[in-house]
C-alpha atoms as a PDB file:
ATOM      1  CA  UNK A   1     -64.719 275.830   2.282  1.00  0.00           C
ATOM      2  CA  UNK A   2     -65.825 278.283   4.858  1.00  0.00           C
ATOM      3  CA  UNK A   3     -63.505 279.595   6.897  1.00  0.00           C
ATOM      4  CA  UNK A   4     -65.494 279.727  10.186  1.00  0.00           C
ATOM      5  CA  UNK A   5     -66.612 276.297   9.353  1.00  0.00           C
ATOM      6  CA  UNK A   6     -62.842 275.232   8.967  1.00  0.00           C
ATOM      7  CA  UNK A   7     -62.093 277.222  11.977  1.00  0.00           C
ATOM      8  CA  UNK A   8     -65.125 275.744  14.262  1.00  0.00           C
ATOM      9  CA  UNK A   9     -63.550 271.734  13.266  1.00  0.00           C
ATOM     10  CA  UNK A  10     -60.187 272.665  14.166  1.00  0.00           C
ATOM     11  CA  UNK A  11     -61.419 274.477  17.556  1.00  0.00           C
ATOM     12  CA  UNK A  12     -63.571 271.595  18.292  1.00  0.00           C
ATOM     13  CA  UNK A  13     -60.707 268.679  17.405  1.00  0.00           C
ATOM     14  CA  UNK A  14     -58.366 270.350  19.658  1.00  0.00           C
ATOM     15  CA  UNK A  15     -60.611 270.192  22.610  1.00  0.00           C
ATOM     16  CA  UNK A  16     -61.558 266.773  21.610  1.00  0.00           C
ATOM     17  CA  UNK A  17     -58.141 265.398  21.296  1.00  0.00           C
ATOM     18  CA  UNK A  18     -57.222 266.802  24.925  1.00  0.00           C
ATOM     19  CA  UNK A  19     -60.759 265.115  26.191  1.00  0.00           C
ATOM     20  CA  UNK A  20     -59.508 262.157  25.073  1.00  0.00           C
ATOM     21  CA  UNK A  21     -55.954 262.044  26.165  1.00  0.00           C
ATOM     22  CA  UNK A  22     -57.240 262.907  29.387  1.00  0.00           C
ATOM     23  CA  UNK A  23     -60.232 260.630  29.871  1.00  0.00           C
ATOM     24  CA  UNK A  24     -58.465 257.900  28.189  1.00  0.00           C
ATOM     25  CA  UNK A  25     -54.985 258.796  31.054  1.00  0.00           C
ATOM     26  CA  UNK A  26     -57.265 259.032  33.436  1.00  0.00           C
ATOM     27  CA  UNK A  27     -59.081 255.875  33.563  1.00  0.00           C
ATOM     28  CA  UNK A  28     -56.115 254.134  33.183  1.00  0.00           C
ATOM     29  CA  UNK A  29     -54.722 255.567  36.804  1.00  0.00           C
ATOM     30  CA  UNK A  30     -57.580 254.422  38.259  1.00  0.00           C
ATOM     31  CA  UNK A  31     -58.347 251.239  36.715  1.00  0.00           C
ATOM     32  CA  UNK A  32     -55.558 249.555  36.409  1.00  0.00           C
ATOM     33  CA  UNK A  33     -55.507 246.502  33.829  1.00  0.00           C
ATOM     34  CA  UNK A  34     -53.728 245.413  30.747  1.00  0.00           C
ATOM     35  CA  UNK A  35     -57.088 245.947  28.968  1.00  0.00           C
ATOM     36  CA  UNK A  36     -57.484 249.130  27.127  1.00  0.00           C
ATOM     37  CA  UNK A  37     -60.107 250.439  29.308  1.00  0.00           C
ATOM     38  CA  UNK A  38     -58.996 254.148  28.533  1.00  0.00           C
ATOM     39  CA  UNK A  39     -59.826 253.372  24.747  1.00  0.00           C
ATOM     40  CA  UNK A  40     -63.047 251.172  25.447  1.00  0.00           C
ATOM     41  CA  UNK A  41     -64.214 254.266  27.633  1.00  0.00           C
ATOM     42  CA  UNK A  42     -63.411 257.261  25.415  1.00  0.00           C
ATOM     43  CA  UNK A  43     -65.004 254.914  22.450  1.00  0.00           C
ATOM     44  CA  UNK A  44     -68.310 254.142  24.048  1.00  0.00           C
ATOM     45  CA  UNK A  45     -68.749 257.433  25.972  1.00  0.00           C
ATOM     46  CA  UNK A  46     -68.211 259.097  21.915  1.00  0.00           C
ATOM     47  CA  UNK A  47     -70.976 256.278  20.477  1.00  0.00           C
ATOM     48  CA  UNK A  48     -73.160 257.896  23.570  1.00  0.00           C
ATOM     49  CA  UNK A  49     -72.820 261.287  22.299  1.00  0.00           C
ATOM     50  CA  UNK A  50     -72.863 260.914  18.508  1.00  0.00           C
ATOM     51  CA  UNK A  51     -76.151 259.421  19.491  1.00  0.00           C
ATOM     52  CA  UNK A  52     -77.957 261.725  21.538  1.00  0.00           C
ATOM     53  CA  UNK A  53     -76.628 264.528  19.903  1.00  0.00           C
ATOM     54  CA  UNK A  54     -77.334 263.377  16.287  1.00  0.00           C
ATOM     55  CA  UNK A  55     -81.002 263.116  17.325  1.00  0.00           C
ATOM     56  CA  UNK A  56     -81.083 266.072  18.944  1.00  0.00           C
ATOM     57  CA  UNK A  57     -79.737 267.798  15.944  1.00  0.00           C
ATOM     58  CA  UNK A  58     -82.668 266.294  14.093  1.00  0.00           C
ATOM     59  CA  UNK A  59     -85.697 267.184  15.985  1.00  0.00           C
ATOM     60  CA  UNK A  60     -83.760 271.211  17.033  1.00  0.00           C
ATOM     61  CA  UNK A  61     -82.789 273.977  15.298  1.00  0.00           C
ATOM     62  CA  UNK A  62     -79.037 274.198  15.849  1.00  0.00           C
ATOM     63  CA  UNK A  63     -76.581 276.012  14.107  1.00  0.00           C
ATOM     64  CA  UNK A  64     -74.508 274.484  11.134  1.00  0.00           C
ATOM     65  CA  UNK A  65     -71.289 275.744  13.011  1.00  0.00           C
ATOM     66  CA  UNK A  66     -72.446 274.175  16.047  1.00  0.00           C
ATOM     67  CA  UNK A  67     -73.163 270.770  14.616  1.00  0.00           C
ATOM     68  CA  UNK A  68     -69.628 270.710  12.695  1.00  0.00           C
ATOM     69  CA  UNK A  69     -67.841 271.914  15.993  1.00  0.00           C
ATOM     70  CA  UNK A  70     -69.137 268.950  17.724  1.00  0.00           C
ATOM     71  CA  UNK A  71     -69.701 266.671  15.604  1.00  0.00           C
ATOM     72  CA  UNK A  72     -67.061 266.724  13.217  1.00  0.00           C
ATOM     73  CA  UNK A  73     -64.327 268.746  15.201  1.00  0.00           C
ATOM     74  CA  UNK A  74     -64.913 267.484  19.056  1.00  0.00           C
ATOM     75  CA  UNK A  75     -66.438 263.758  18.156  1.00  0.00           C
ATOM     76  CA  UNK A  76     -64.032 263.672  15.552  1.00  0.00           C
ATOM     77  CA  UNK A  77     -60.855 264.007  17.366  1.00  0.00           C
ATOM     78  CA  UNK A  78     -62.567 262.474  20.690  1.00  0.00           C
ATOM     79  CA  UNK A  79     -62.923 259.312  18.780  1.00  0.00           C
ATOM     80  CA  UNK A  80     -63.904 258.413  15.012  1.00  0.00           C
ATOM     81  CA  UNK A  81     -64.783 255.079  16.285  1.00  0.00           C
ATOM     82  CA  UNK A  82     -68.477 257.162  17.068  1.00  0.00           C
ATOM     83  CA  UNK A  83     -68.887 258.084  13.665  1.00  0.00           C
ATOM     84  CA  UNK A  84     -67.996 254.430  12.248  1.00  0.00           C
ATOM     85  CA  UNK A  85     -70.805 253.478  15.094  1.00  0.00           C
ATOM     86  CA  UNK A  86     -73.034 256.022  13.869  1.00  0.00           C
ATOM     87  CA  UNK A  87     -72.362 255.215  10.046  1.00  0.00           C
ATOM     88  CA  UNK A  88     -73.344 251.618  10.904  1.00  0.00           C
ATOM     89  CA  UNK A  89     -76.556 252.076  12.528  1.00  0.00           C
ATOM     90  CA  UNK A  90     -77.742 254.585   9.846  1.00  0.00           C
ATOM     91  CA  UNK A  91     -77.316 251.734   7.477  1.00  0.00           C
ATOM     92  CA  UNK A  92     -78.546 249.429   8.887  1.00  0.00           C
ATOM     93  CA  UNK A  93     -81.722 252.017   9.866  1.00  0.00           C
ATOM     94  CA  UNK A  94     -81.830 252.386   6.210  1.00  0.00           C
ATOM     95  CA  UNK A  95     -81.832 247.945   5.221  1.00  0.00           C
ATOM     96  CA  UNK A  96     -78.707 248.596   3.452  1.00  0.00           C
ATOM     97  CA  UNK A  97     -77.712 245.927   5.510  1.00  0.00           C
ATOM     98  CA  UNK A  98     -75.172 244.653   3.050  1.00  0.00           C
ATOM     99  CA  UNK A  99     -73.210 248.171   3.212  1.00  0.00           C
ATOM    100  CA  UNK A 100     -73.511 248.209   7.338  1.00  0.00           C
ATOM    101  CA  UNK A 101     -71.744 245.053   7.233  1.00  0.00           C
ATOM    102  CA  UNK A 102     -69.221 245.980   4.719  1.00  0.00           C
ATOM    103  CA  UNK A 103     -68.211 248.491   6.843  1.00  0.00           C
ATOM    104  CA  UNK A 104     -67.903 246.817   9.768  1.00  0.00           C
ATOM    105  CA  UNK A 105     -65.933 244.235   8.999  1.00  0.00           C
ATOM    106  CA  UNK A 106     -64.055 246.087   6.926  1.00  0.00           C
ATOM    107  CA  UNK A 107     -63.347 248.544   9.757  1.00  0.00           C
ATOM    108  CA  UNK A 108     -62.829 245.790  12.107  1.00  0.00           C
ATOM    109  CA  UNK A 109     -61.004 243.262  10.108  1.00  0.00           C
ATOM    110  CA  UNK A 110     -59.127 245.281   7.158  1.00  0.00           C
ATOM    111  CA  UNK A 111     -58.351 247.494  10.067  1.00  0.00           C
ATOM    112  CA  UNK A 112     -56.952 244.989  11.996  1.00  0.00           C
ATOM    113  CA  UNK A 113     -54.824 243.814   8.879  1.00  0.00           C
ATOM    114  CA  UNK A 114     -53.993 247.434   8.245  1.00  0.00           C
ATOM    115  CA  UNK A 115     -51.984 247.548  11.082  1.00  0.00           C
ATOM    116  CA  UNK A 116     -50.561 244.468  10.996  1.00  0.00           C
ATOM    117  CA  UNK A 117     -48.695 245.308   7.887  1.00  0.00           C
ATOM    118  CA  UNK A 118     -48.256 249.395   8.600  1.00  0.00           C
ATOM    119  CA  UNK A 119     -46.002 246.856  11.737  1.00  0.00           C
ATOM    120  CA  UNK A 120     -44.250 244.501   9.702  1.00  0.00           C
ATOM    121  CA  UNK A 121     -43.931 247.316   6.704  1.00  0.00           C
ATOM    122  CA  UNK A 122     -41.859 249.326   9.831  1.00  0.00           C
ATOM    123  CA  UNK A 123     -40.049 246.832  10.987  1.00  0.00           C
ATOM    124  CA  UNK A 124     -38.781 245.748   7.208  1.00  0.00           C
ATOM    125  CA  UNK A 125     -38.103 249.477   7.158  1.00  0.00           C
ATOM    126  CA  UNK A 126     -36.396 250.244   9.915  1.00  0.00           C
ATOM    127  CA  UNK A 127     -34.316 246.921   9.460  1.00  0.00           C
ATOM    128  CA  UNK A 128     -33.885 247.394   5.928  1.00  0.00           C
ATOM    129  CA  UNK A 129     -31.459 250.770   7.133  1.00  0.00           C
ATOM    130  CA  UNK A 130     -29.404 249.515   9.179  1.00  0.00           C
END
């Protein structure tokens, strides 16, 4: 692979990841709640820009290093729920409507049941040691 290209995600995911520790920090000071706000926020604000910018992208003439810094590197480390939204839609833009809903209820629901067992996997672990 590229270096630059390699270079670009990693520049971009660091930026991202701090965008979305802060955001995410941030709207929890303000609004406070038990609901993840923070998460909702940083989500939905990344499904806005994977969006606008992935048409943009289509109709301008942008840069391959560009495109991979934000989309792969920023977005990416901002929040991969914005790619899972934008993997959906092209789907279902395309009729594969069988594969859109694959993957969201497998990203929804296996995900779900992912973590429930990377929890009880820990705790069998954890109490397994002592």
């Amino acid at each position: 692979m590229d270096v630059m290209k390699l270079m670009m995600i990693a520049l971009g995911g660091a930026i991202g990841a701090l965008m979305r520790y802060s955001i995410a920090g941030l709207t929890h000071k303000y609004v406070a709640t038990i609901f993840p706000i923070g998460t909702l926020t940083v989500n939905l604000t990344g499904c806005l820009l994977i969006g606008f910018l992935w048409q943009l992208f289509d109709s301008t003439i942008v840069s391959e290093n560009l495109r991979i810094f934000l989309l792969v590197g920023l977005l990416g480390a901002f929040t991969t729920f914005s790619t899972f939204g934008l993997e959906s839609l092209n789907l279902l833009r395309d009729g594969e409507i069988r594969y859109a809903a694959l993957n969201i209820i497998g990203s929804v629901v296996a995900g779900l049941v992912c973590v429930f067992i990377g929890v009880v996997s820990a705790r069998f672990f954890v109490v397994g040691f002592r």
